[in-house]
Protein backbone atom coordinates (compact mmCIF):
# COMPACT_ATOMS: atom_id res chain seq x y z
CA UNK A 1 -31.22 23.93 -33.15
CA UNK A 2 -28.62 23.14 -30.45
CA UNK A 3 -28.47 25.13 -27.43
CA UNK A 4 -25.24 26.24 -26.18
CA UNK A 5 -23.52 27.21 -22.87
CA UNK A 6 -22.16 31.20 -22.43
CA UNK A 7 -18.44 30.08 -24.16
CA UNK A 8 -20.13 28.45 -27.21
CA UNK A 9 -19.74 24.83 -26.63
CA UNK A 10 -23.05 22.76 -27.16
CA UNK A 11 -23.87 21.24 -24.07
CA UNK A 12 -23.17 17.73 -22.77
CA UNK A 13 -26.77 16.83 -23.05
CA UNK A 14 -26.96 17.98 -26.75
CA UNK A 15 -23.80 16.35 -28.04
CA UNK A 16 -25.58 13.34 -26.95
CA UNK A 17 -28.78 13.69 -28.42
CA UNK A 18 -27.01 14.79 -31.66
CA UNK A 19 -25.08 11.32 -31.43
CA UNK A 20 -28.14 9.38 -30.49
CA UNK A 21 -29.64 11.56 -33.78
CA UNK A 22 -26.87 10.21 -36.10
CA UNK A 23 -27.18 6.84 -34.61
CA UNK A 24 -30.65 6.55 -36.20
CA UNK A 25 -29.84 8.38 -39.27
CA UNK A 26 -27.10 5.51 -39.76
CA UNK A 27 -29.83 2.95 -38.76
CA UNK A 28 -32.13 4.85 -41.56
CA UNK A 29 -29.38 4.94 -44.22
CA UNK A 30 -27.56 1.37 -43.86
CA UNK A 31 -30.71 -0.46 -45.74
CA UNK A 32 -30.67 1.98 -48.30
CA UNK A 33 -26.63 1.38 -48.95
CA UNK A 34 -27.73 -2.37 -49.20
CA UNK A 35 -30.42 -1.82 -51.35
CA UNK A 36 -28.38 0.29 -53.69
CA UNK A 37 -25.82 -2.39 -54.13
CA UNK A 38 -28.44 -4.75 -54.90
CA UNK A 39 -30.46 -2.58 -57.17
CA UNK A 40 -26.98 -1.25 -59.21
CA UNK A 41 -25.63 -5.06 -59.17
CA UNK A 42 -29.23 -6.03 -61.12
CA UNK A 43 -29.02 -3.14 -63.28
CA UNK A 44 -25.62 -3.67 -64.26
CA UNK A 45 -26.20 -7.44 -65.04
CA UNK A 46 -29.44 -7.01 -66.79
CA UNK A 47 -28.26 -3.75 -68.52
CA UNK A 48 -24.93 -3.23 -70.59
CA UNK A 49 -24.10 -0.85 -67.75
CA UNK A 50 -20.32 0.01 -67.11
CA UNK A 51 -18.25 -1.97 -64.71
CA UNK A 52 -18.19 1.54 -62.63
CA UNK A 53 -22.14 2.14 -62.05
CA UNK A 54 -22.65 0.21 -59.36
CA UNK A 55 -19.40 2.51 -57.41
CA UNK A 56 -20.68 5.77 -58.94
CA UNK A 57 -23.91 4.64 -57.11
CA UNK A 58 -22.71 4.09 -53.64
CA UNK A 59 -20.16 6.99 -54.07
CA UNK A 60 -23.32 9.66 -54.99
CA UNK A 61 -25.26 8.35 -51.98
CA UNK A 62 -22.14 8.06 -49.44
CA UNK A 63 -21.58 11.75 -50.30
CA UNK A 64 -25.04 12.81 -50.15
CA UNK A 65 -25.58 10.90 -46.73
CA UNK A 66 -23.00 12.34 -45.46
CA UNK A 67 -23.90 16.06 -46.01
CA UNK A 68 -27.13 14.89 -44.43
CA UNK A 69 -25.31 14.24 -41.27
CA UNK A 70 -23.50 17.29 -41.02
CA UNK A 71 -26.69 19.11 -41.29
CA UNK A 72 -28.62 17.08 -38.59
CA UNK A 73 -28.18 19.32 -35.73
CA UNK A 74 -31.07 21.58 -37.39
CA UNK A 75 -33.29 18.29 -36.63
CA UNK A 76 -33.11 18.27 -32.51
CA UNK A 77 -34.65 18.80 -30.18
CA UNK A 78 -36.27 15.68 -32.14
CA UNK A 79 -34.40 12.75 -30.96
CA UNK A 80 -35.11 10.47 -33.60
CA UNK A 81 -34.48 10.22 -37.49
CA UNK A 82 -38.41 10.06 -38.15
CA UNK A 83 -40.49 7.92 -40.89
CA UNK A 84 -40.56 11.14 -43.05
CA UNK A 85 -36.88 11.58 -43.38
CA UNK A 86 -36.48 7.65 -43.80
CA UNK A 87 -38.37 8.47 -46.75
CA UNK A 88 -36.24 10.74 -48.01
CA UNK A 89 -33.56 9.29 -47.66
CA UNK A 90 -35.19 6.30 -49.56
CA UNK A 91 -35.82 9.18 -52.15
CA UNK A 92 -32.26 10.27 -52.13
CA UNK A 93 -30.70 7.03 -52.82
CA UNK A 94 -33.09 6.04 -56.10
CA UNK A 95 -31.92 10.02 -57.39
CA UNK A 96 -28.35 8.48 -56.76
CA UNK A 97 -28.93 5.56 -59.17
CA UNK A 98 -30.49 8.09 -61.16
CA UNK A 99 -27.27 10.07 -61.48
CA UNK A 100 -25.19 7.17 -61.77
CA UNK A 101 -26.62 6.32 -64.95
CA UNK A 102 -25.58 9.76 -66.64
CA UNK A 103 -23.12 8.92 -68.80
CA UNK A 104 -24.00 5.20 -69.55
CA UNK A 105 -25.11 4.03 -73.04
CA UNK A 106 -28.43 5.48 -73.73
CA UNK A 107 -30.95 2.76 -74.90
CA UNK A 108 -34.27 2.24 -74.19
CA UNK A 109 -34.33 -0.45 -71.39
CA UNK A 110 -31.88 2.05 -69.44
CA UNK A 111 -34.23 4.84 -70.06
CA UNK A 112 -37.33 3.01 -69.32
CA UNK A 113 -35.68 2.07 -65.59
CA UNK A 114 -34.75 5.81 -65.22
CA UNK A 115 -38.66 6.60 -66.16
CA UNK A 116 -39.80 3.96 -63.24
CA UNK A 117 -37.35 5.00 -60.76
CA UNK A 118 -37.80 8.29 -61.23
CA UNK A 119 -41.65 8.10 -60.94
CA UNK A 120 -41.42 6.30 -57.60
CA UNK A 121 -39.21 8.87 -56.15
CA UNK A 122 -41.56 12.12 -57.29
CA UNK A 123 -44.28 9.93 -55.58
CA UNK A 124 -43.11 9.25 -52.36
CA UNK A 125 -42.43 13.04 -51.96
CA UNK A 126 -46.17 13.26 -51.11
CA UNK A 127 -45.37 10.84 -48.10
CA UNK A 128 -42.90 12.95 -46.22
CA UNK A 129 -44.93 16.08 -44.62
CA UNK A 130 -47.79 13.72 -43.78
CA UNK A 131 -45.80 11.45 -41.84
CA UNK A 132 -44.07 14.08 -40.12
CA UNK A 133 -47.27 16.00 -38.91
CA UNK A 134 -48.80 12.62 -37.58
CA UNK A 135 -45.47 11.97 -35.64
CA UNK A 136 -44.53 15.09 -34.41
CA UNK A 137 -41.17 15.10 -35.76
CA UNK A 138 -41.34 18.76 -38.03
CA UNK A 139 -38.26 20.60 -38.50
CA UNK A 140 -36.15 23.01 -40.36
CA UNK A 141 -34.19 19.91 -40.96
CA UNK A 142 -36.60 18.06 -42.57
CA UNK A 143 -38.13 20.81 -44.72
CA UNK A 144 -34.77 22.17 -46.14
CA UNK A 145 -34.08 17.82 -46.89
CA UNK A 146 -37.37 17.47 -48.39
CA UNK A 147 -36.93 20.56 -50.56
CA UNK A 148 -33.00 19.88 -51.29
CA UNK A 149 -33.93 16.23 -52.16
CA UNK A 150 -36.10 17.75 -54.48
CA UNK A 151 -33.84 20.09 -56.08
CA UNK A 152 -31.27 17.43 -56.69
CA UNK A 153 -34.35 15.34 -58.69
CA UNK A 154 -34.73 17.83 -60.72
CA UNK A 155 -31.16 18.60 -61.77
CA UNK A 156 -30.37 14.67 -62.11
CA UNK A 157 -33.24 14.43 -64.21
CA UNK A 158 -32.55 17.51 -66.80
CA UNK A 159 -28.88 16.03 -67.09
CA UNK A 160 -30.49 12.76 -68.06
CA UNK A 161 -33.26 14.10 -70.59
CA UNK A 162 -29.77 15.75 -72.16
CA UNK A 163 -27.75 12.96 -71.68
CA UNK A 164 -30.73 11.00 -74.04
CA UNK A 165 -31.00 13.63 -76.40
CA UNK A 166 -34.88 14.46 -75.59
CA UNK A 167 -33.68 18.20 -75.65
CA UNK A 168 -30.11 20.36 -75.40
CA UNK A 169 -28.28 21.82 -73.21
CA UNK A 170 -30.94 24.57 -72.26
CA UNK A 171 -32.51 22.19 -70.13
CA UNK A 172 -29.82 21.68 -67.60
CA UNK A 173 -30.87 25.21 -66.76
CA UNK A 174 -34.06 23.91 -64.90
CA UNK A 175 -31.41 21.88 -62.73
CA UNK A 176 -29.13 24.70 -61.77
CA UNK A 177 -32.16 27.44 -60.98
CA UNK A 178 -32.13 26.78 -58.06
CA UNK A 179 -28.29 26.53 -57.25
CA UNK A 180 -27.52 29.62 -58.73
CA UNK A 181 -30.47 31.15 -56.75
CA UNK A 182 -28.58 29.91 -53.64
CA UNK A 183 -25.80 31.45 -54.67
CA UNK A 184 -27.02 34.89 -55.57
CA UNK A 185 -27.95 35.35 -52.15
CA UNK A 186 -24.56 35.75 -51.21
CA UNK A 187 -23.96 39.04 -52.98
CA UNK A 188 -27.54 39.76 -52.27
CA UNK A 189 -28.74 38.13 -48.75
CA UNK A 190 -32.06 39.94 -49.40
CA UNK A 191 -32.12 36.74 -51.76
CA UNK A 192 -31.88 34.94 -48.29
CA UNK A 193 -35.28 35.92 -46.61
CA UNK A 194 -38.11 32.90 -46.13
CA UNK A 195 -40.35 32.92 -48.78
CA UNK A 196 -44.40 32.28 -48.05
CA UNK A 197 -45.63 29.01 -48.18
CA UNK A 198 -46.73 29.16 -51.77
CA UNK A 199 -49.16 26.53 -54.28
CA UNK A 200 -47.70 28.63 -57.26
CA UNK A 201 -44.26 27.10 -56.41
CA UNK A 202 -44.86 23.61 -55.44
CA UNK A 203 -46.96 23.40 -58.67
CA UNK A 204 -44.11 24.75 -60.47
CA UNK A 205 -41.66 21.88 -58.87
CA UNK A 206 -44.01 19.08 -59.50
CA UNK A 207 -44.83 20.33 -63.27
CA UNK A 208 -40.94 20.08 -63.80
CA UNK A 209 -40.64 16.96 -62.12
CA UNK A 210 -43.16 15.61 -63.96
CA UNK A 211 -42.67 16.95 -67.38
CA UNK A 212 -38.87 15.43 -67.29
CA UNK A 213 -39.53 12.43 -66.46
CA UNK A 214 -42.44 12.33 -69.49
CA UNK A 215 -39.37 13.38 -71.79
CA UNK A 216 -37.32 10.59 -70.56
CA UNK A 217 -39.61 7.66 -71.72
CA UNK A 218 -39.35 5.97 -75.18
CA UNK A 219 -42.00 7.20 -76.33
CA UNK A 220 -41.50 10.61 -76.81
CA UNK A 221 -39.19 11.73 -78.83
CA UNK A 222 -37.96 15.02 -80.08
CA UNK A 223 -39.79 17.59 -80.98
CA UNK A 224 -42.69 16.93 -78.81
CA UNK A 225 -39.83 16.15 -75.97
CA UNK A 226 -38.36 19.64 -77.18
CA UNK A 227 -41.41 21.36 -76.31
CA UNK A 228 -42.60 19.64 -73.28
CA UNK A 229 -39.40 20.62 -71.69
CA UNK A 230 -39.33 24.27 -73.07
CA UNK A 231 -42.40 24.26 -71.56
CA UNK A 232 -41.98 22.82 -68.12
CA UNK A 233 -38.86 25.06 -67.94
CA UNK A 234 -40.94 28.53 -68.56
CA UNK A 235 -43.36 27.50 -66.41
CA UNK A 236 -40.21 27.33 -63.68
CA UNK A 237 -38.42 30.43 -64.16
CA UNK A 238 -41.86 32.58 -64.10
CA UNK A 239 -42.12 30.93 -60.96
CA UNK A 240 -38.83 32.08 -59.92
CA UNK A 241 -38.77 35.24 -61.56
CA UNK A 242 -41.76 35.63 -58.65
CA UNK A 243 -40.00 35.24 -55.91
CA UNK A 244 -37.53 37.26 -56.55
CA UNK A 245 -39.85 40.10 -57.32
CA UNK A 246 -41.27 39.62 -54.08
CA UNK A 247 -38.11 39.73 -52.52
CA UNK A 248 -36.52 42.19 -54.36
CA UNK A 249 -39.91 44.41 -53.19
CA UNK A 250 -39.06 43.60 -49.33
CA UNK A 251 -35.10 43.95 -49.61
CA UNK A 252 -34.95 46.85 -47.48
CA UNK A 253 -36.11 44.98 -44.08
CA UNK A 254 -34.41 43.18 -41.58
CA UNK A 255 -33.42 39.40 -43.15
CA UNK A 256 -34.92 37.64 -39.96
CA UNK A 257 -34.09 33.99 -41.37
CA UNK A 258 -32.44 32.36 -44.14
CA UNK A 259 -34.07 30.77 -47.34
């Protein structure tokens, strides 16, 4: 984080790192903005997209970039954007394509794209913490990107397997866990304390990843798309019925950091 002087100001030296910081982010995020213009352009030419998707997909990326900036001062004293949150961000714009196409007409070529770009976002997610190790750049920023990236995945994608009709509205429920967890914590900031690293959760995330996109493709349809998601979705809130066990165990100590 920032340091700051005695009256609360961040430092002269900091506001300029943070600049330089958001310099590269910009650097990181104008290619992306490019290639989303491209990508929704093709889409909407192949594709009887509406005259709005390619807007809805620079809109859903200009707001998400820009949340990503105000958060960037938990990335110094790193200097630089970093390969691992270029990735991300690369991440972050094909979920915004994503989420432009809810609401679209629901055929197969649309849902086979959504399949493919969808897959190639859940697998460069196993890019990011590798890259950062090997060049030093860790931080709280990246983490909480990496993790909110992949909450946002998962919501776009339940809203798409209803927007399809591979299951109801139940599913959007594996999209807003993790919201509503958020926003538990402020009646209960025991919700707040850091959680261990855990292999129970991340297998949970990727399961639900996973199992949407499988529901998305062509190929399978309702009921088996019923019950993969039903599935997928128990599998989630047992995970998250966890944590908050554990927490709820631990809720009389000191909250020494937030989730």
């Amino acid at each position: 984080m920032l340091t700051r002087s005695p009256s609360g100001e961040a430092s002269a030296a900091d506001a300029w790192q943070l600049a330089s910081l958001r310099r590269d982010a910009w650097r990181a995020a104008l290619p992306c903005f490019l290639l989303l213009a491209a990508i929704a352009v093709l889409l909407a030419l192949l594709g009887a997209l509406g005259p709005w998707f390619h807007f809805k997909t620079l809109l859903a990326f200009a707001a998400a970039f820009a949340l990503v900036l105000w958060s960037l001062g938990a990335h110094a004293p790193n200097g630089r954007f970093g390969a691992a949150n270029r990735v991300t961000l690369a991440r972050l714009a094909m979920i915004c394509v994503l989420a432009a196409a809810i609401g679209e007409r629901a055929d197969e070529r649309l849902a086979w794209t959504c399949v493919a770009l969808a897959a190639i976002a859940a697998l460069l997610d196993a890019l990011d913490g590798p890259l950062a190790r090997r060049g030093g750049l860790t931080s709280a920023f990246g983490a909480r990107f990496d993790m909110e990236t992949d909450a946002l995945l998962v919501l776009v994608l339940s809203l798409l397997v209803l927007h399809f009709g591979k299951a109801g509205a139940w599913i959007v429920a594996a999209g807003l866990m993790r919201y509503v967890f958020l926003l538990a914590a402020r009646p209960w900031p025991w919700l707040a304390r850091t959680l261990p690293p855990s292999l129970r959760r991340k297998t949970a995330c990727v399961v639900q990843i996973c199992a949407l996109i499988a529901c998305l493709a062509p190929a399978v349809a309702p009921p088996w798309s019923h019950a993969l998601a039903a599935a997928s979705l128990a599998l989630l809130a047992a995970s998250f019925a966890i944590d908050i066990a554990w927490l709820m165990r631990r809720r009389h100590l000191h909250l020494e950091t937030l989730r």
